[in-house]
PDB file of N, CA and C in Angstrom:
ATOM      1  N   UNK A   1     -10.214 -43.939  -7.352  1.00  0.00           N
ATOM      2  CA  UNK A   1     -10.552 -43.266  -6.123  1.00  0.00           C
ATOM      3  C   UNK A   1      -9.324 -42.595  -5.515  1.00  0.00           C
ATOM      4  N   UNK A   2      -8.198 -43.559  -5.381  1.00  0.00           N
ATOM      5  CA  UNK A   2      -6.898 -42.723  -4.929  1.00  0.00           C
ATOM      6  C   UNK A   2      -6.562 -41.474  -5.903  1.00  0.00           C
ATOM      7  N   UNK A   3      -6.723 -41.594  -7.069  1.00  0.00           N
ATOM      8  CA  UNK A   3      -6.232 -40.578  -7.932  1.00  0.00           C
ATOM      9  C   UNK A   3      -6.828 -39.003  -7.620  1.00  0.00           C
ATOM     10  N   UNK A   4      -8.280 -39.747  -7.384  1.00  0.00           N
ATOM     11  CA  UNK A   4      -9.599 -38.434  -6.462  1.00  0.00           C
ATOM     12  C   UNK A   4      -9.285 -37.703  -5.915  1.00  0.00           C
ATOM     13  N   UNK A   5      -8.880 -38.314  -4.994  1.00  0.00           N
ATOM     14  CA  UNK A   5      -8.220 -38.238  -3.568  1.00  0.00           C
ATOM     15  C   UNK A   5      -6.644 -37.025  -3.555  1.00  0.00           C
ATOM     16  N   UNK A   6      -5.714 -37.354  -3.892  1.00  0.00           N
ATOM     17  CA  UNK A   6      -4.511 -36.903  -4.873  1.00  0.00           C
ATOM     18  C   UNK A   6      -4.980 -35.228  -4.962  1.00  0.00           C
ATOM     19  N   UNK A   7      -6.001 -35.457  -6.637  1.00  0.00           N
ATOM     20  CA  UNK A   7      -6.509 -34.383  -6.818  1.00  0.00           C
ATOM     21  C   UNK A   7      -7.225 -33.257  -6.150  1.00  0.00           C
ATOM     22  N   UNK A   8      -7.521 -34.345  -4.949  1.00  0.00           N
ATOM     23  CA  UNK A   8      -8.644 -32.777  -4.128  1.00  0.00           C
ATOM     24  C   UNK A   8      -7.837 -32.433  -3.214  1.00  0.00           C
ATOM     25  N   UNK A   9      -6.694 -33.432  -3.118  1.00  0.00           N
ATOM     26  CA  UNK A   9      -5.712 -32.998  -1.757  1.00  0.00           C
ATOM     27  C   UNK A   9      -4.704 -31.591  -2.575  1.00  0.00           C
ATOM     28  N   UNK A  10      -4.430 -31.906  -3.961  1.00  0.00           N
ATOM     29  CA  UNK A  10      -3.502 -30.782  -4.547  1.00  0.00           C
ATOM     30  C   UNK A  10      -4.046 -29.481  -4.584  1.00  0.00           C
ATOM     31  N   UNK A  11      -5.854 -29.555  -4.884  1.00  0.00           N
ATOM     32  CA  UNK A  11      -6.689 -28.478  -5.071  1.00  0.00           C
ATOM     33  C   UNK A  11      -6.431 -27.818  -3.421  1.00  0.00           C
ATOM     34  N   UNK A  12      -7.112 -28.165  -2.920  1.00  0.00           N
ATOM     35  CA  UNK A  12      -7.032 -27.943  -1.036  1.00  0.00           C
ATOM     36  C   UNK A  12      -5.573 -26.849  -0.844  1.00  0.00           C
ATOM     37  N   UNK A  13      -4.675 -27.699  -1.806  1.00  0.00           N
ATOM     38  CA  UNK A  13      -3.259 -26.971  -0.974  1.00  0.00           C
ATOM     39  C   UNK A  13      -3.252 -25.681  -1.447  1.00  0.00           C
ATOM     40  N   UNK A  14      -3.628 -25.586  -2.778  1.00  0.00           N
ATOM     41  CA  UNK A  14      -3.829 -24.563  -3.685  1.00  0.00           C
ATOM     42  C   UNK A  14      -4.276 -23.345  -3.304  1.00  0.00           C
ATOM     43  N   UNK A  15      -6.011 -24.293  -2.779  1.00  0.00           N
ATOM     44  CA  UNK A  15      -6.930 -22.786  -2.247  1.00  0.00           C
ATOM     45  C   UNK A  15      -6.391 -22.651  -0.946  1.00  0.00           C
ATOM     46  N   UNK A  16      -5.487 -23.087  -0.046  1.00  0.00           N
ATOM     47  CA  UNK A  16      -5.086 -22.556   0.972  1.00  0.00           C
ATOM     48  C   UNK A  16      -3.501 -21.845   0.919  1.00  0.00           C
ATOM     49  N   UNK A  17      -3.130 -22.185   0.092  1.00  0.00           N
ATOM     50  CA  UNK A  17      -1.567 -21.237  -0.408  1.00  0.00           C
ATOM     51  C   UNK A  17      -2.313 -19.919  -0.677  1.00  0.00           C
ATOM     52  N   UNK A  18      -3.263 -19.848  -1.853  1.00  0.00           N
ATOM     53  CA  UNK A  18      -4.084 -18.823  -2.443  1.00  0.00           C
ATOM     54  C   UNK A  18      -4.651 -17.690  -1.529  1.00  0.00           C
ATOM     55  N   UNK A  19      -5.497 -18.348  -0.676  1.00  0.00           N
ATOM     56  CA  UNK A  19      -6.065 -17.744   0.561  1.00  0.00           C
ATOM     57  C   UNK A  19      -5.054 -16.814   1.663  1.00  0.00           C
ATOM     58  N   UNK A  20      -3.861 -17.722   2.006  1.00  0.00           N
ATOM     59  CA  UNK A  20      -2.959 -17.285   2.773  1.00  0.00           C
ATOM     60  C   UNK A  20      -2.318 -15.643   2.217  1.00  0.00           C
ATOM     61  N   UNK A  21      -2.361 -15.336   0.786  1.00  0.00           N
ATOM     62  CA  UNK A  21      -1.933 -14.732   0.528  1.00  0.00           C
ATOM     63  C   UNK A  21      -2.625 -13.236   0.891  1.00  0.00           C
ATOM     64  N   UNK A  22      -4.046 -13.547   1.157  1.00  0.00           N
ATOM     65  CA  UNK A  22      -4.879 -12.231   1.458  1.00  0.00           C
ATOM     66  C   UNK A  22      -4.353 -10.975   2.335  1.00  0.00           C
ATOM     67  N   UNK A  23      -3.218 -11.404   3.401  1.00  0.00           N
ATOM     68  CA  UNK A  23      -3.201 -10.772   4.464  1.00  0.00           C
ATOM     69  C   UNK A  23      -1.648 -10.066   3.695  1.00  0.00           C
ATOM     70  N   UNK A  24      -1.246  -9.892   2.682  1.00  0.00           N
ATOM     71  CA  UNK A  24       0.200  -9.818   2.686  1.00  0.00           C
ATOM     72  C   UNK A  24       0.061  -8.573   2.314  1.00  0.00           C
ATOM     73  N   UNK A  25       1.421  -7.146   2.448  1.00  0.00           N
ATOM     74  CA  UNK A  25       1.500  -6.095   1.947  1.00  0.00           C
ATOM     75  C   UNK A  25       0.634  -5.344   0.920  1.00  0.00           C
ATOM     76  N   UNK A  26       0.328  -6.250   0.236  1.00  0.00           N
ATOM     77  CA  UNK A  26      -0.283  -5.723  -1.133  1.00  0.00           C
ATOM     78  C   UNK A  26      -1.468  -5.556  -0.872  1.00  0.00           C
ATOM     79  N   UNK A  27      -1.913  -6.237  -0.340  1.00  0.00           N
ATOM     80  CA  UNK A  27      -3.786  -6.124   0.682  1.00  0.00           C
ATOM     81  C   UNK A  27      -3.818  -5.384   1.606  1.00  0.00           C
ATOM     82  N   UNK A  28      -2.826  -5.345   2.464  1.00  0.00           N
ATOM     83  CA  UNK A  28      -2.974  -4.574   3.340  1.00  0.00           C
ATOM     84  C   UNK A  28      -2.884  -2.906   3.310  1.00  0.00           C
ATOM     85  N   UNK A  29      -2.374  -2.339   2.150  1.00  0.00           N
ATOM     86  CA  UNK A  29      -2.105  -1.338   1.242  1.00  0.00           C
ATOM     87  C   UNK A  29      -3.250  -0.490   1.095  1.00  0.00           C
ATOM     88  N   UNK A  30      -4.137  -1.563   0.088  1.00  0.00           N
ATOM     89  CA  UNK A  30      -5.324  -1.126  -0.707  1.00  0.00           C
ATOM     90  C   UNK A  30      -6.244  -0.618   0.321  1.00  0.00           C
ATOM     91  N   UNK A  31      -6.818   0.908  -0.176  1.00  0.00           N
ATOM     92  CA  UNK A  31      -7.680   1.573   0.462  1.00  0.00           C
ATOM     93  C   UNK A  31      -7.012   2.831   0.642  1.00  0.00           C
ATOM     94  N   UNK A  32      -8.319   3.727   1.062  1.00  0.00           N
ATOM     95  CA  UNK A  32      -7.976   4.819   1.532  1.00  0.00           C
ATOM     96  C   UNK A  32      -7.079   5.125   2.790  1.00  0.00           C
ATOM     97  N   UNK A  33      -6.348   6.279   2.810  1.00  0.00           N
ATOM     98  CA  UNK A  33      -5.441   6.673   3.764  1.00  0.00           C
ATOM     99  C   UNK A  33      -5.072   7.992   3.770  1.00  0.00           C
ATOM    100  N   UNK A  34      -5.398   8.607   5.050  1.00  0.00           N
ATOM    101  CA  UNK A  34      -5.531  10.207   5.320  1.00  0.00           C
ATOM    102  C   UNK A  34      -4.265  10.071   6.338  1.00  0.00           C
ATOM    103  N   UNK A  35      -3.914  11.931   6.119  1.00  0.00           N
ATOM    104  CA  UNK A  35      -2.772  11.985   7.146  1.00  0.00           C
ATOM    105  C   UNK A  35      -1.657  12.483   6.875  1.00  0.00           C
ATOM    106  N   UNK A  36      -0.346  13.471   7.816  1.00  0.00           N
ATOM    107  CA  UNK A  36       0.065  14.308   7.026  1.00  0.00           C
ATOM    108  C   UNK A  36       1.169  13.930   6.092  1.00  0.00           C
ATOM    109  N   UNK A  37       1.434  14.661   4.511  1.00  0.00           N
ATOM    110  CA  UNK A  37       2.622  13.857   3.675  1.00  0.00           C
ATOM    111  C   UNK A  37       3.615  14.737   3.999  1.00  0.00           C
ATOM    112  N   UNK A  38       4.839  15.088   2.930  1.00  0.00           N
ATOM    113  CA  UNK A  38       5.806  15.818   3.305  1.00  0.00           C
ATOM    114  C   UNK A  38       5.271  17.223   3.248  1.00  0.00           C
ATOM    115  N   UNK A  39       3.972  18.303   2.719  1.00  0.00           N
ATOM    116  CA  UNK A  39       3.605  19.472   3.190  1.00  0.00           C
ATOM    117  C   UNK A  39       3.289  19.698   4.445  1.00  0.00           C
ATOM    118  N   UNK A  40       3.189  18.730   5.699  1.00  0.00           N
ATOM    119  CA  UNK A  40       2.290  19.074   6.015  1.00  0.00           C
ATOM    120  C   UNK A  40       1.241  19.215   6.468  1.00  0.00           C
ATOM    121  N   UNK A  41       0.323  18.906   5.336  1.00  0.00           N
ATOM    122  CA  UNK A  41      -1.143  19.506   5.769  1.00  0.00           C
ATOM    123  C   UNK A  41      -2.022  18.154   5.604  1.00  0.00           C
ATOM    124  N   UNK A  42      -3.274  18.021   6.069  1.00  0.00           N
ATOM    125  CA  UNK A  42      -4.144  16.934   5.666  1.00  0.00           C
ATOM    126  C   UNK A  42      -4.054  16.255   4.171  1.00  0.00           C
ATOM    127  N   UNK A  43      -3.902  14.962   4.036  1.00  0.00           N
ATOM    128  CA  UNK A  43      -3.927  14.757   2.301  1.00  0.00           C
ATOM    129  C   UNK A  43      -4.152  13.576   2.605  1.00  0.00           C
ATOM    130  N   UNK A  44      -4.486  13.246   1.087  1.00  0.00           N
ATOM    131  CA  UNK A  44      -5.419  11.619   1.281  1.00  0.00           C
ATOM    132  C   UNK A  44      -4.370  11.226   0.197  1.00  0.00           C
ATOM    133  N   UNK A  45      -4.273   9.704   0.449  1.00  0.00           N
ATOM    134  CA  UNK A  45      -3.576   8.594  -0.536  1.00  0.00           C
ATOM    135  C   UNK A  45      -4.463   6.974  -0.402  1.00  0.00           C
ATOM    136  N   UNK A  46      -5.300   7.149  -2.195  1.00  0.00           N
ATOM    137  CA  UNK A  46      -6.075   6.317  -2.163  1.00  0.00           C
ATOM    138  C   UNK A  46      -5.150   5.284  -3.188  1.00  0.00           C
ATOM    139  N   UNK A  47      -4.842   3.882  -2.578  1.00  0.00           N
ATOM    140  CA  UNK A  47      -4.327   2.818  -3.147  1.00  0.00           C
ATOM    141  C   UNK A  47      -5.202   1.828  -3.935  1.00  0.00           C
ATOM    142  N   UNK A  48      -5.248   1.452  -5.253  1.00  0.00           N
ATOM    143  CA  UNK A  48      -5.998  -0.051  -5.798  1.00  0.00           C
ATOM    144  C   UNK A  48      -5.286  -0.617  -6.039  1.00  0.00           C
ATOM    145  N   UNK A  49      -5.624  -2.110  -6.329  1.00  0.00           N
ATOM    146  CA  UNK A  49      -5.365  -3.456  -6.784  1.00  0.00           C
ATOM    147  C   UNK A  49      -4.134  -3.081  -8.047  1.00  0.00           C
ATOM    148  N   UNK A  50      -4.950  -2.439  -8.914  1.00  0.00           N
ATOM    149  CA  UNK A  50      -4.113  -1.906 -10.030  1.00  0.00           C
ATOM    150  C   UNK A  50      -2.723  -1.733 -10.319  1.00  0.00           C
ATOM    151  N   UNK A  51      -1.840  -0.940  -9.058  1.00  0.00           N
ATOM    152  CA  UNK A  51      -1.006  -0.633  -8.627  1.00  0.00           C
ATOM    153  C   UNK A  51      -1.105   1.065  -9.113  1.00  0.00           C
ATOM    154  N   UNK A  52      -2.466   1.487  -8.952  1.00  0.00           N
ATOM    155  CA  UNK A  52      -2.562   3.220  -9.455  1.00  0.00           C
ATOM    156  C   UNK A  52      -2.915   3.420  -8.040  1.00  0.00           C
ATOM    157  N   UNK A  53      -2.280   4.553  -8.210  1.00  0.00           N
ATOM    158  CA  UNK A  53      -3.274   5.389  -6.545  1.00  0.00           C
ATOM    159  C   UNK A  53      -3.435   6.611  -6.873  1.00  0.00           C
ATOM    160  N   UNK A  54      -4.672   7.163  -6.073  1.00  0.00           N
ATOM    161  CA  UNK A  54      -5.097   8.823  -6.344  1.00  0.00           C
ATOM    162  C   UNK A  54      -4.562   9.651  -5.114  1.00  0.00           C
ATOM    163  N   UNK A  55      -4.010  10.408  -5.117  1.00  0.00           N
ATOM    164  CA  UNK A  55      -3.167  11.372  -3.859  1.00  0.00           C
ATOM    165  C   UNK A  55      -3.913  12.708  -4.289  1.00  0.00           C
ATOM    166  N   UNK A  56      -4.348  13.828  -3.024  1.00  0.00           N
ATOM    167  CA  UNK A  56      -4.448  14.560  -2.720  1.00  0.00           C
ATOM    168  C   UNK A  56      -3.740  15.416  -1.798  1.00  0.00           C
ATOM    169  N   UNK A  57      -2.930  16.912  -2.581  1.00  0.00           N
ATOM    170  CA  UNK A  57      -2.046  17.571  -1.716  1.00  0.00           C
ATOM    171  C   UNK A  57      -3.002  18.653  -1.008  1.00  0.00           C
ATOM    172  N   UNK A  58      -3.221  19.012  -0.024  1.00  0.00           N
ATOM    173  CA  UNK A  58      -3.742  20.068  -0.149  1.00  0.00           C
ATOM    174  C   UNK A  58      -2.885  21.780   0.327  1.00  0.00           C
ATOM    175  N   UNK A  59      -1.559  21.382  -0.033  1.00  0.00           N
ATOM    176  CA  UNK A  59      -1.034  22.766   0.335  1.00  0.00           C
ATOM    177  C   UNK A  59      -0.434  23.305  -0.379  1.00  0.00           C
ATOM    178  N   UNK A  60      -1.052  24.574  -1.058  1.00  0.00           N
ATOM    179  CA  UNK A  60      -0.218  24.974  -2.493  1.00  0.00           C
ATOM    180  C   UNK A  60       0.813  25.036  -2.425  1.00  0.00           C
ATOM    181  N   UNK A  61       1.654  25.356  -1.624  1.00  0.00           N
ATOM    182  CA  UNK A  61       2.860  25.647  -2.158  1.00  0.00           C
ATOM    183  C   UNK A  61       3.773  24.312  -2.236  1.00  0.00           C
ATOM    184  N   UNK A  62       3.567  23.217  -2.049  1.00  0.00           N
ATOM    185  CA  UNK A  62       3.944  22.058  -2.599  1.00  0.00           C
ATOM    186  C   UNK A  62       3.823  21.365  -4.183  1.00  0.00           C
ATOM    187  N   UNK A  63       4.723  21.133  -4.255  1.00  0.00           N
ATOM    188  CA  UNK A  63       5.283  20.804  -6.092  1.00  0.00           C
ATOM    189  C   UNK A  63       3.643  20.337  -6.308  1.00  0.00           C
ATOM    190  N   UNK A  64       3.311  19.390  -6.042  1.00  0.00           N
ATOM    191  CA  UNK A  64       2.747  18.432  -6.270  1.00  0.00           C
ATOM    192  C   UNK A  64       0.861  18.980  -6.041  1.00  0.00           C
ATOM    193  N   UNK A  65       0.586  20.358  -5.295  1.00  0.00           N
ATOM    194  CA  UNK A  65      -0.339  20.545  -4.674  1.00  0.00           C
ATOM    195  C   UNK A  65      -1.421  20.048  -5.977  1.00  0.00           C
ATOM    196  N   UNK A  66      -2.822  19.696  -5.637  1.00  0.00           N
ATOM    197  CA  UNK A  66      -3.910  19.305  -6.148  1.00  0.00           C
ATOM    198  C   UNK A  66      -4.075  17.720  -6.182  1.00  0.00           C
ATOM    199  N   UNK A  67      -4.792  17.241  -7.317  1.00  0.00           N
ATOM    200  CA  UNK A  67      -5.180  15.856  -7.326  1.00  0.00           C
ATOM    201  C   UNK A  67      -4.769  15.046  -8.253  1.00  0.00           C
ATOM    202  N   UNK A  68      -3.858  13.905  -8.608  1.00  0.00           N
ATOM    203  CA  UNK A  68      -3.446  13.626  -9.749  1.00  0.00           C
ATOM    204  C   UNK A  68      -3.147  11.864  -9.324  1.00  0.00           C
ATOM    205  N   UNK A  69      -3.491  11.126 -10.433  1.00  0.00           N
ATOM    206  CA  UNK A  69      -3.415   9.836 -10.441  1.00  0.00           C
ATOM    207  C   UNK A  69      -1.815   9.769 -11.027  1.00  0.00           C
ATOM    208  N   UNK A  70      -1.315   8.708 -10.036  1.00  0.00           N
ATOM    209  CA  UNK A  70       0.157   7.885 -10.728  1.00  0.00           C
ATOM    210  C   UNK A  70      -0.077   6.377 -10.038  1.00  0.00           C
ATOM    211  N   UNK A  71       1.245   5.992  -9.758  1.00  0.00           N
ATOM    212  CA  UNK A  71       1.611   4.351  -9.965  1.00  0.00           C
ATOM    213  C   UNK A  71       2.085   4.418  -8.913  1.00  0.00           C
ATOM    214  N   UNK A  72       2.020   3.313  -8.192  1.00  0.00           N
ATOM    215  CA  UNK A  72       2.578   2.487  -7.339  1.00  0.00           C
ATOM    216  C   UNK A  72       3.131   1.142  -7.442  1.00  0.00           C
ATOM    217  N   UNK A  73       4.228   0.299  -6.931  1.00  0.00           N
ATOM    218  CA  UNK A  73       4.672  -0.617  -6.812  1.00  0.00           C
ATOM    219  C   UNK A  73       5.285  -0.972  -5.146  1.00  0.00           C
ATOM    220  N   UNK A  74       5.567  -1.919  -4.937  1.00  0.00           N
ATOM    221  CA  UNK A  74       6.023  -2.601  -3.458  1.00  0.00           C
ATOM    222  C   UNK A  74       7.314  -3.772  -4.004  1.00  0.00           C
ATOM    223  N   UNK A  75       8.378  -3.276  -3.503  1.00  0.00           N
ATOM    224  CA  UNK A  75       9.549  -4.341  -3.964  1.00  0.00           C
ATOM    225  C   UNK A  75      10.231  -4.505  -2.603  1.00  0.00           C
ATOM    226  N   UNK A  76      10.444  -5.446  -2.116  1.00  0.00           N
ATOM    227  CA  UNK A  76      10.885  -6.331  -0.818  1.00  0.00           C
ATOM    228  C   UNK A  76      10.041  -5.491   0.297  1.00  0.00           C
ATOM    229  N   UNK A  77      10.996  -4.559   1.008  1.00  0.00           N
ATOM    230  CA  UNK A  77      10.407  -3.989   1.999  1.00  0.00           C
ATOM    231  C   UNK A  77      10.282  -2.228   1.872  1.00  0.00           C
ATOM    232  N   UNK A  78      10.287  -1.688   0.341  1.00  0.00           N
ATOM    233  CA  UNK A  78      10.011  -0.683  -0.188  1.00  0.00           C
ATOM    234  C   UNK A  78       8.611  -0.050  -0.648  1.00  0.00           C
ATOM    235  N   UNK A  79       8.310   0.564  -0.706  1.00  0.00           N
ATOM    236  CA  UNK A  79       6.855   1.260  -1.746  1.00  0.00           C
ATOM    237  C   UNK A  79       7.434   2.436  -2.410  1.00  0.00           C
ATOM    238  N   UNK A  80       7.062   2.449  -3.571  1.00  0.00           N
ATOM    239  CA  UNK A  80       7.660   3.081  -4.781  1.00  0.00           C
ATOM    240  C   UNK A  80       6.308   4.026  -5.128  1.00  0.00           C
ATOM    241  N   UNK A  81       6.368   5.352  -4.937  1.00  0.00           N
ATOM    242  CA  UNK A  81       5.204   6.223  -5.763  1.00  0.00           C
ATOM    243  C   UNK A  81       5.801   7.166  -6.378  1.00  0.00           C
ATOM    244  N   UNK A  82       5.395   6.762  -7.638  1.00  0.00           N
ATOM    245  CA  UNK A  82       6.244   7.449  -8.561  1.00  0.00           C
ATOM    246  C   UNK A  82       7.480   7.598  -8.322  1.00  0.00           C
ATOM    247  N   UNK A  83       8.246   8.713  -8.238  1.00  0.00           N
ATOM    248  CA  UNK A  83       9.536   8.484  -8.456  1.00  0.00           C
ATOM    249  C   UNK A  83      10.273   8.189  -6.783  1.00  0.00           C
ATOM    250  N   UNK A  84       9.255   8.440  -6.032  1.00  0.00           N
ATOM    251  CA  UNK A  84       9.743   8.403  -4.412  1.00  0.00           C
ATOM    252  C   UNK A  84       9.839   7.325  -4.079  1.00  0.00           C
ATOM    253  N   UNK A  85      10.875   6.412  -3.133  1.00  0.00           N
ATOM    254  CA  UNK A  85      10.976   5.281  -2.716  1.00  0.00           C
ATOM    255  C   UNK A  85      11.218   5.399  -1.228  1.00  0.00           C
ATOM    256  N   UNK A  86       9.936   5.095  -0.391  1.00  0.00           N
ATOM    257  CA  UNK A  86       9.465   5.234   1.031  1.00  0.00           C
ATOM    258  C   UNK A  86      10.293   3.664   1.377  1.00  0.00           C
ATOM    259  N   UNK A  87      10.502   3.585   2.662  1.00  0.00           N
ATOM    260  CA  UNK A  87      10.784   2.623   3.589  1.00  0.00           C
ATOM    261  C   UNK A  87       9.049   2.712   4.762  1.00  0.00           C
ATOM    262  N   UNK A  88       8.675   1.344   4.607  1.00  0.00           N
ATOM    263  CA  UNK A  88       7.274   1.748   5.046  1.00  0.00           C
ATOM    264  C   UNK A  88       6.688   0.497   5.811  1.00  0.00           C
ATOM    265  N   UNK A  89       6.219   0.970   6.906  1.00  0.00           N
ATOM    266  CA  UNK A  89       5.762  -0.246   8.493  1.00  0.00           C
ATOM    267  C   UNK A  89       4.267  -0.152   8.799  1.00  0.00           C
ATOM    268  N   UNK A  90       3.739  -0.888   8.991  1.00  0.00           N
ATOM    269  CA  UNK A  90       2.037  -0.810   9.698  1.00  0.00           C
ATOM    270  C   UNK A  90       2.265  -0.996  11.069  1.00  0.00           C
ATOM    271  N   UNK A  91       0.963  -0.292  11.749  1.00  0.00           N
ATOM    272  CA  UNK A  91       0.693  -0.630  13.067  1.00  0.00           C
ATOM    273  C   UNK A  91      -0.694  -0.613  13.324  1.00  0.00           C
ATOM    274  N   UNK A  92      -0.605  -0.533  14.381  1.00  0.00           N
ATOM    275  CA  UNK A  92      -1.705  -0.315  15.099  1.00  0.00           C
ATOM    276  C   UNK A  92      -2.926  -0.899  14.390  1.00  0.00           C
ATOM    277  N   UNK A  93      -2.818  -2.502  14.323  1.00  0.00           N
ATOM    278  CA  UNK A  93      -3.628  -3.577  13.812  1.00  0.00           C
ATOM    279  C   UNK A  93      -3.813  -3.255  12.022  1.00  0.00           C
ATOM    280  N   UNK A  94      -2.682  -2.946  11.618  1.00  0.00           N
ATOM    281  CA  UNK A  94      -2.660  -2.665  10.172  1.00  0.00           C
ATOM    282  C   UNK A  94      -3.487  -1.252   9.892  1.00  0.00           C
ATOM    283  N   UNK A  95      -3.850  -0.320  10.644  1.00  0.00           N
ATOM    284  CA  UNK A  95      -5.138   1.077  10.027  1.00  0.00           C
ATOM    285  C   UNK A  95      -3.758   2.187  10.018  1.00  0.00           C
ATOM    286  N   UNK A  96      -2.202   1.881  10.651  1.00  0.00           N
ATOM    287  CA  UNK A  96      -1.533   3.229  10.515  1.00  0.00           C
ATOM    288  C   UNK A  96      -0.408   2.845   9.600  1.00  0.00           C
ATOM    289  N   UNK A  97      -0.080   3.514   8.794  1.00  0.00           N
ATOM    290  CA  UNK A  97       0.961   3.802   7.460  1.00  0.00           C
ATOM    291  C   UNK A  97       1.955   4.472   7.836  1.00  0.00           C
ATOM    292  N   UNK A  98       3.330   3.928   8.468  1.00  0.00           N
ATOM    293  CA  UNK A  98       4.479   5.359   7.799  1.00  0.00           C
ATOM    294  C   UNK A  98       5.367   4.764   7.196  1.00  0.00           C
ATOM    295  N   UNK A  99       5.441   6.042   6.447  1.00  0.00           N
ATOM    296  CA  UNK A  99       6.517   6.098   5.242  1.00  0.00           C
ATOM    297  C   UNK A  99       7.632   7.061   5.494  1.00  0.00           C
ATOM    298  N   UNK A 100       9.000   6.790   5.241  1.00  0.00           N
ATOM    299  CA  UNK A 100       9.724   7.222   5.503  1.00  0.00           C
ATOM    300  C   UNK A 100      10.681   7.192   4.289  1.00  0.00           C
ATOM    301  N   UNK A 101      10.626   8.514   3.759  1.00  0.00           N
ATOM    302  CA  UNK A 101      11.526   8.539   2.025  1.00  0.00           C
ATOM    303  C   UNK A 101      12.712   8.062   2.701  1.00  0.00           C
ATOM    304  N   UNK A 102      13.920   7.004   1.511  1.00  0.00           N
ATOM    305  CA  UNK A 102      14.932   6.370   1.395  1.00  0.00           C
ATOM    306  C   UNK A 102      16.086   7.841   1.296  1.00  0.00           C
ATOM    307  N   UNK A 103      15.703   9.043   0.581  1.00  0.00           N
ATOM    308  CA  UNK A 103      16.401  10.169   0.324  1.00  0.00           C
ATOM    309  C   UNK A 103      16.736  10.500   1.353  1.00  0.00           C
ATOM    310  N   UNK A 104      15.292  11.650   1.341  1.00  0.00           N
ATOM    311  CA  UNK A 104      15.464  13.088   1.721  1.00  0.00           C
ATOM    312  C   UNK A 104      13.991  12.937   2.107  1.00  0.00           C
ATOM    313  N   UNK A 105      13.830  13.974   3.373  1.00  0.00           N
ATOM    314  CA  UNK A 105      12.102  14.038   3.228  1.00  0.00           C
ATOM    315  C   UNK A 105      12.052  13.633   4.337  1.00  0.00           C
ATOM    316  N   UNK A 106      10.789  13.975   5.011  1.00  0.00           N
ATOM    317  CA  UNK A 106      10.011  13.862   6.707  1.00  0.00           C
ATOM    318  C   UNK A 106       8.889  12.790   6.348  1.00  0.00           C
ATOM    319  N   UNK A 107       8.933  11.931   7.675  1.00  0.00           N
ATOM    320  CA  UNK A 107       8.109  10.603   7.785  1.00  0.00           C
ATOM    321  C   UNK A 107       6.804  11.199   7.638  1.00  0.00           C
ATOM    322  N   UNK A 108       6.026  10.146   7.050  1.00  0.00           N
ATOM    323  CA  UNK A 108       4.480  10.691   6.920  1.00  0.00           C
ATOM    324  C   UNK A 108       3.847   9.873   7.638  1.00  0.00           C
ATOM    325  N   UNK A 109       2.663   9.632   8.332  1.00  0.00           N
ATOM    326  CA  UNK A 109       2.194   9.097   8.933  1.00  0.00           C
ATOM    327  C   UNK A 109       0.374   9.102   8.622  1.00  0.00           C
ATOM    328  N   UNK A 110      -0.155   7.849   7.861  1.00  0.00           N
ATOM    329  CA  UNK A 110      -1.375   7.686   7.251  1.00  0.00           C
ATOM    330  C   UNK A 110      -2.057   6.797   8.056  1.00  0.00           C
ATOM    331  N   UNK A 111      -3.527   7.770   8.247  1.00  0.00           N
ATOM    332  CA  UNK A 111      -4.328   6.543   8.814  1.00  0.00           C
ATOM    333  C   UNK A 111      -5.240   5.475   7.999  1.00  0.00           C
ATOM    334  N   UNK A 112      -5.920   4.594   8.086  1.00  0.00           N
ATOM    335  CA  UNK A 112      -7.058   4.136   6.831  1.00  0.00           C
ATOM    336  C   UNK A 112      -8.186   4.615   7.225  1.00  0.00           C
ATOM    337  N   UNK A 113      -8.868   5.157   6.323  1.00  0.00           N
ATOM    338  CA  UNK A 113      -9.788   5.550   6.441  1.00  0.00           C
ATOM    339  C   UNK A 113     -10.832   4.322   6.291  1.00  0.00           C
TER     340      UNK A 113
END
């Protein structure tokens, strides 16, 4: 019975370490997000689980203009898309995104859609 006991107490800690983790960067990420990037103009940045996201430019004359899937990663207090490495804060109950390139480059500011 003690051994039971032991076991459901280790499980418990488990699913609540596990659980705790829901709310962290990486969750809070995932989803859609509209709002202007360095063109500019309206553009969407859709994040998954995966670590792929789909970005939409919509201003031609930006390198990047149209729709194209790449990668994402998050290392300490960075987000990495593709080759850009943003410095990046939530607010406004986690729905606002800015990113602010480590380079060169103007803060963007994303809402969630």
């Amino acid at each position: 019975m003690k051994k039971q006991l032991i076991i459901i107490g280790i499980i418990a800690i488990l699913v609540t370490v596990g659980l705790s983790g829901c709310n962290s960067t990486e969750e809070k990420i995932i989803g859609k997000w509209q709002g202007e990037m360095n063109s500019g103009e309206i553009d969407t940045c859709t994040f998954y689980r995966n670590g792929s996201a789909f970005l939409t430019y919509s201003n031609p004359s930006y390198s990047e203009f149209g729709d194209y899937w790449t990668f994402y990663t998050i290392a300490e207090d960075k987000l990495i898309i593709t080759e850009t490495v943003y410095k990046f804060t939530f607010s406004n109950d986690d729905r606002t995104l800015t990113l602010t390139p480590v380079d060169e480059g103007n803060t963007s500011i994303l809402t969630k859609q």
